[in-house]
Protein backbone atom coordinates (compact mmCIF):
# COMPACT_ATOMS: atom_id res chain seq x y z
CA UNK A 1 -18.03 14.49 44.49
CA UNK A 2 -20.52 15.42 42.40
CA UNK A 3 -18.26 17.01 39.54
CA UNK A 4 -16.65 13.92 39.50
CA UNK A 5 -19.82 11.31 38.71
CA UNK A 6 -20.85 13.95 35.92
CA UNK A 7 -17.59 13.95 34.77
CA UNK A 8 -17.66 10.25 34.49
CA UNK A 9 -20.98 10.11 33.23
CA UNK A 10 -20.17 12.60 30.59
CA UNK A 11 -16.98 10.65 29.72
CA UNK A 12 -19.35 7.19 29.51
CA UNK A 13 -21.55 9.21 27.00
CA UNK A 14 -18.99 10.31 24.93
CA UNK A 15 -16.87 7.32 24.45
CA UNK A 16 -20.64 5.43 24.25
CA UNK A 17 -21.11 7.67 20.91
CA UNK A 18 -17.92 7.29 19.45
CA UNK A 19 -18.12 3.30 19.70
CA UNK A 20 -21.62 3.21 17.67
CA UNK A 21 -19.70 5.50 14.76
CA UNK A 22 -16.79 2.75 14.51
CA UNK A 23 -18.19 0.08 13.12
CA UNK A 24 -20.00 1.87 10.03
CA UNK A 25 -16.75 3.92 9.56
CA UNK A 26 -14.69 0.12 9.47
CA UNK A 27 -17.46 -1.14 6.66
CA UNK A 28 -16.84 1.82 5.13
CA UNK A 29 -12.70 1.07 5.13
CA UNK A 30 -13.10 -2.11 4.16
CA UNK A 31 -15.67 -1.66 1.31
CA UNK A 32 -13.05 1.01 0.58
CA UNK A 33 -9.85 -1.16 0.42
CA UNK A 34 -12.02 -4.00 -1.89
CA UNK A 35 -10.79 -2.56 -5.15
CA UNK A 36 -7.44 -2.02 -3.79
CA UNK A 37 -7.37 -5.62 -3.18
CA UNK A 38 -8.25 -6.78 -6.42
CA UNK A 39 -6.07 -4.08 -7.98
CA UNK A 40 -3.02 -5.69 -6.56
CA UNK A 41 -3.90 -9.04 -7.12
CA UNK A 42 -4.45 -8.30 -11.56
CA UNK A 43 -0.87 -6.61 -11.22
CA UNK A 44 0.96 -9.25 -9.04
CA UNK A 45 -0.69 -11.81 -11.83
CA UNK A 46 1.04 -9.85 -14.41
CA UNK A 47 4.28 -11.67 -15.43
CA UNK A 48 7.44 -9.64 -14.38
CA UNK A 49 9.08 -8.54 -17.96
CA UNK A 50 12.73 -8.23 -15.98
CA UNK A 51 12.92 -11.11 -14.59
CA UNK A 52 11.89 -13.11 -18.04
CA UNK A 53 14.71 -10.83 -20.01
CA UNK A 54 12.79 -8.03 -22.57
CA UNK A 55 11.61 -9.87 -25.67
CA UNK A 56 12.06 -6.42 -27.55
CA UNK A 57 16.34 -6.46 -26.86
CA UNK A 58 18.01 -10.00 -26.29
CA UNK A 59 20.76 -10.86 -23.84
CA UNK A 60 23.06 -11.39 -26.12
CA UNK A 61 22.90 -7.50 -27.32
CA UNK A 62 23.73 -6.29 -23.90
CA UNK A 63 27.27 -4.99 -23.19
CA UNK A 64 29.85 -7.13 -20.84
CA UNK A 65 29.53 -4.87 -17.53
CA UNK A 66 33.39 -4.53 -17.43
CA UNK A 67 32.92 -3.04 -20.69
CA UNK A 68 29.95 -0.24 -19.31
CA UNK A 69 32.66 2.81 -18.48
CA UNK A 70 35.04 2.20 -20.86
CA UNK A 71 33.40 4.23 -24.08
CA UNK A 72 32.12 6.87 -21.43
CA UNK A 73 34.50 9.54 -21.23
CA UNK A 74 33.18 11.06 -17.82
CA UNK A 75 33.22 6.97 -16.53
């Protein structure tokens, strides 16, 4: 019986220290992930260059895409 209290009080002790470490280690994190944050958020601003078409080769010079394989000899 009295194993077992020790044992519990031990346990309460324990868990007791690792719950004061968790909230510095989450500011941490989170101070952490602020530059990730605005990271993302410049390149999601950025406008997409495929889905605008490339300003350096137009449309029009692209070949028909039943035409891709045909000047390919391993096609």
């Amino acid at each position: 019986m009295t194993t077992t209290i020790l044992a519990a009080v031990g346990a309460t002790v324990l868990l007791l220290q690792a719950a004061t470490r968790i909230p510095p280690a989450l500011a941490d994190l989170l101070r952490a992930l602020i530059p990730v944050r605005r990271a993302l958020s410049e390149l999601l601003s950025q406008p997409n260059p495929l889905q605008q078409g490339s300003p350096t080769r137009p449309a029009s010079d692209l070949p028909e895409p039943e035409s891709i394989g045909r000047d390919n000899p391993r096609a």
